[in-house]
Protein backbone atom coordinates (compact mmCIF):
# COMPACT_ATOMS: atom_id res chain seq x y z
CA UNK A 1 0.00 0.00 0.00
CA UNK A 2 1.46 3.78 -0.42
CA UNK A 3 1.38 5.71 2.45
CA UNK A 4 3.79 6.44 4.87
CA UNK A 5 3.66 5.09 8.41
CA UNK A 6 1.10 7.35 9.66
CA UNK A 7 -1.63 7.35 6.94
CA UNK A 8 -1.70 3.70 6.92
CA UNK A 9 -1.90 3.55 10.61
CA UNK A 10 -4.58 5.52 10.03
CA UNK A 11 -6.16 3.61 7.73
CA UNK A 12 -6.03 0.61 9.75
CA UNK A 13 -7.44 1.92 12.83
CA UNK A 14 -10.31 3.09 10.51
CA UNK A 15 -10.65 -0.66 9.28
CA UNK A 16 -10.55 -2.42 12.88
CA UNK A 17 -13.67 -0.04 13.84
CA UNK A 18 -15.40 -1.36 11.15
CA UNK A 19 -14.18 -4.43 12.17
CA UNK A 20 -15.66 -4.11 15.43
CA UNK A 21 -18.99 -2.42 14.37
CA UNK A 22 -19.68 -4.77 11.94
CA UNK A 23 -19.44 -7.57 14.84
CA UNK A 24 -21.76 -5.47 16.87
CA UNK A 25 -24.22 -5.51 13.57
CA UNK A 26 -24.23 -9.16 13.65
CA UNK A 27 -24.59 -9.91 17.31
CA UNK A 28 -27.55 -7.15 17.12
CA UNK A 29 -29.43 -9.82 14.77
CA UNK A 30 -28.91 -12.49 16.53
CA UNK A 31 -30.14 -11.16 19.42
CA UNK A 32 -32.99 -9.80 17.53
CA UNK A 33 -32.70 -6.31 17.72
CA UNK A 34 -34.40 -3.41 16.96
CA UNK A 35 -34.60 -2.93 12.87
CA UNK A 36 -34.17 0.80 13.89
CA UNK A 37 -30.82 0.17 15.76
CA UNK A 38 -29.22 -2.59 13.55
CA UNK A 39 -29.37 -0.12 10.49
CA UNK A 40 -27.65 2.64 12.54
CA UNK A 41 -25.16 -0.04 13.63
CA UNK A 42 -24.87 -0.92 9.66
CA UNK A 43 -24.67 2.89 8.58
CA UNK A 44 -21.83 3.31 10.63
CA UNK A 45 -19.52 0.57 9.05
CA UNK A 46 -20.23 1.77 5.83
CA UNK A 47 -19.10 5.03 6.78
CA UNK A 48 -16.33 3.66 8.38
CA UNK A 49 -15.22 1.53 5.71
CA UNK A 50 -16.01 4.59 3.06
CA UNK A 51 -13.76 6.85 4.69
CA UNK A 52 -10.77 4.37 4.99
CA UNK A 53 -10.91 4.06 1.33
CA UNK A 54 -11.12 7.68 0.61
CA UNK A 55 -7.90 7.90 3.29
CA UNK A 56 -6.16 5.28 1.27
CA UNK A 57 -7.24 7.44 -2.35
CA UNK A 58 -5.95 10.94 -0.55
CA UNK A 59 -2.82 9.55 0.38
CA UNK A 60 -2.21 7.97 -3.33
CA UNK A 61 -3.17 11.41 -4.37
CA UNK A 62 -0.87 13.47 -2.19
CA UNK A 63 1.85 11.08 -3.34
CA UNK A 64 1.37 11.53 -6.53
CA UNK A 65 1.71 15.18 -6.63
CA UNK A 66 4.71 14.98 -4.35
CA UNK A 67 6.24 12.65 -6.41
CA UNK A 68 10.20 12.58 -6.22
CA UNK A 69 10.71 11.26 -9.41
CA UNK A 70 12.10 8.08 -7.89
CA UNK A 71 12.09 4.60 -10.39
CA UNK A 72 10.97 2.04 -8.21
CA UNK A 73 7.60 3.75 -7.29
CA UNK A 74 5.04 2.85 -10.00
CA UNK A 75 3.07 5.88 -10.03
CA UNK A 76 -0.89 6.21 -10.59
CA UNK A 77 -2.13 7.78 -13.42
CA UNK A 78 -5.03 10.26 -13.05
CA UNK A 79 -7.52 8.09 -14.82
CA UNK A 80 -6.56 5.19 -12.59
CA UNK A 81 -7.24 7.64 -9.18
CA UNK A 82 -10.23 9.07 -10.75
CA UNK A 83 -11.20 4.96 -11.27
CA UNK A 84 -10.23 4.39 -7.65
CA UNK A 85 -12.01 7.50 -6.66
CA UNK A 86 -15.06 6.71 -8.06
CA UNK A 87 -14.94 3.08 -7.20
CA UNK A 88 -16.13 4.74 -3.09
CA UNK A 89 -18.92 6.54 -5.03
């Protein structure tokens, strides 16, 4: 993954929430739940989940524009972000 150490801790942290809700979600129906609270459960993943990708898309972004010219990166072109980008959408 690009990113430096920070951005993919971030991104990770983002991921083990969602992680964690999503448990939540599925204990909530099998304990029968509420309809009401297992979609607010469920809405929260997804926004969880949306904004780790969108964390992972900025940080190929920013890398891409601070690109330091260096070979062994393969670099992103601005169709394949814009694919990425839109793949959250």
């Amino acid at each position: 993954m690009v990113g430096d150490q920070e951005s993919i801790a971030a991104v990770l942290n983002r991921l083990r929430r969602a992680q964690g809700q999503l448990a939540g979600v599925i204990s909530m129906i099998e304990q029968g739940r509420d309809c009401k609270d297992v979609v607010t459960q469920l809405a929260a993943v997804s926004k969880a989940l949306d904004r780790a990708g969108f964390k992972i898309v900025a940080t190929g972004l920013r890398e891409c524009i601070a690109d330091d010219g260096s070979a062994d990166k393969r670099e992103m072109s601005v169709d394949e972000l814009e694919k990425l980008f839109l793949a959250l959408a």
